[in-house]
Protein backbone atom coordinates (compact mmCIF):
# COMPACT_ATOMS: atom_id res chain seq x y z
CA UNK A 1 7.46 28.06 -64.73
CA UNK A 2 5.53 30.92 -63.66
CA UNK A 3 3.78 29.12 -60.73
CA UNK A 4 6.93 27.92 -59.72
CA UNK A 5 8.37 31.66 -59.69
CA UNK A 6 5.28 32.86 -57.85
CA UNK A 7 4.68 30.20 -55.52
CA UNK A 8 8.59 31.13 -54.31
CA UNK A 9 8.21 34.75 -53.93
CA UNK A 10 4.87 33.64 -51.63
CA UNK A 11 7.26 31.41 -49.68
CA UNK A 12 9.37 34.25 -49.16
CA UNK A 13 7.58 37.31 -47.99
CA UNK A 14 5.28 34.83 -46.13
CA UNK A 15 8.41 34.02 -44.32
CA UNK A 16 9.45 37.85 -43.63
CA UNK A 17 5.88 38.39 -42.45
CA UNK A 18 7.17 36.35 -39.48
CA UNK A 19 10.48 37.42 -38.56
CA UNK A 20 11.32 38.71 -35.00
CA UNK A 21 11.87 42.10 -35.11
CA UNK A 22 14.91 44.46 -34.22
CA UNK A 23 13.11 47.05 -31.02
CA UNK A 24 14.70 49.84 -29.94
CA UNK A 25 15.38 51.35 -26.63
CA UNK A 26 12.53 53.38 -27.08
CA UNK A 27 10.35 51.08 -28.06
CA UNK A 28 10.95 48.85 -24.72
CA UNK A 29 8.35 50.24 -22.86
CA UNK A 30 5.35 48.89 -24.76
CA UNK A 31 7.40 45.29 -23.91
CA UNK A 32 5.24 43.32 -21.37
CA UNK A 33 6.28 39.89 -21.67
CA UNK A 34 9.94 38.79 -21.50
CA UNK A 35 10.22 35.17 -23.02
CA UNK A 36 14.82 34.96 -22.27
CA UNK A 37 17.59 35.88 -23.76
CA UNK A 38 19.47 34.38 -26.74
CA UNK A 39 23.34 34.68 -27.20
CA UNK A 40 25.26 34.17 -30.63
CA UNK A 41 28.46 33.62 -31.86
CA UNK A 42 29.62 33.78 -35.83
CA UNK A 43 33.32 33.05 -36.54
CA UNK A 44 34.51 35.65 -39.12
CA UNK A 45 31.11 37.00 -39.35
CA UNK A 46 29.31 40.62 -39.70
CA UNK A 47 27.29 42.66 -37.39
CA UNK A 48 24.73 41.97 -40.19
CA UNK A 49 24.80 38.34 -39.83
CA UNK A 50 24.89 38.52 -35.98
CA UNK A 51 21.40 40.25 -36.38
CA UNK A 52 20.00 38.29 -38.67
CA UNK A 53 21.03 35.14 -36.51
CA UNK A 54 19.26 36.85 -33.27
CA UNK A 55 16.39 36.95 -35.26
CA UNK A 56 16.22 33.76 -36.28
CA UNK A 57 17.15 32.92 -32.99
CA UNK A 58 13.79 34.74 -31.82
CA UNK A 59 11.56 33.22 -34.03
CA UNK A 60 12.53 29.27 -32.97
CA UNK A 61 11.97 30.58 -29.21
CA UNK A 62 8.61 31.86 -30.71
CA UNK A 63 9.71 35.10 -30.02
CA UNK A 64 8.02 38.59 -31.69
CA UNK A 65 10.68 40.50 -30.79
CA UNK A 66 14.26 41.54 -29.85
CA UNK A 67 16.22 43.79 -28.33
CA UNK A 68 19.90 43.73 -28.22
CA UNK A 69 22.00 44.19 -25.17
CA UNK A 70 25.73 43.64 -26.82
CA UNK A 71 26.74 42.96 -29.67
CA UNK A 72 30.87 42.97 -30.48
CA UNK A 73 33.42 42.33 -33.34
CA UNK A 74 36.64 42.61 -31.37
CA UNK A 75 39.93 42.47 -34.11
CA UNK A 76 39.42 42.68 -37.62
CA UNK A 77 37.84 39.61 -39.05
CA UNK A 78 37.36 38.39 -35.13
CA UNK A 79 34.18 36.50 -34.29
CA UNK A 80 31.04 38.43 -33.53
CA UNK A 81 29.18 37.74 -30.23
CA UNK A 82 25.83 39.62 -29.47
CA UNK A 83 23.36 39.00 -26.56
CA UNK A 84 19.62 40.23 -27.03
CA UNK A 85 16.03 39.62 -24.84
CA UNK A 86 13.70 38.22 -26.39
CA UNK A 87 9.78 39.50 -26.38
CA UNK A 88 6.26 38.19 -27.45
């Protein structure tokens, strides 16, 4: 049972370890290579859900990072749409 545990929490920070990251304005600079852009849409969703979408997003484009250029929850309970570039 205990290998099972530990063998899961492995999976799982393994699996962090490779996540796109959120960048900041200030942190564009040090950006060299644009790989695209990736646009979302979550029916009844959060802001926190459209980020964690762009990242995964990020990662299957093979992406390092992101940056995000809009991001919107228009209404209460509305859909949220966000737009972000993607960098290696």
């Amino acid at each position: 049972m205990n290998k099972i545990i530990s063998t899961a929490l492995l999976l799982s920070l393994s699996f962090s370890v490779f996540a796109a990251k959120e960048i900041r304005n200030s942190e564009m600079e040090s950006m060299k290579v644009k790989t695209g852009d990736i646009t979302i849409e979550i029916k009844d969703g959060t802001l926190d859900e459209a980020v964690s979408l762009l990242s995964k997003k990020a990662d299957e484009k093979g992406a390092s990072y992101f940056h995000i250029i809009s991001i919107s929850k228009p209404g209460m309970g509305g859909t949220v749409r966000a737009t972000a570039e993607t960098y290696k």
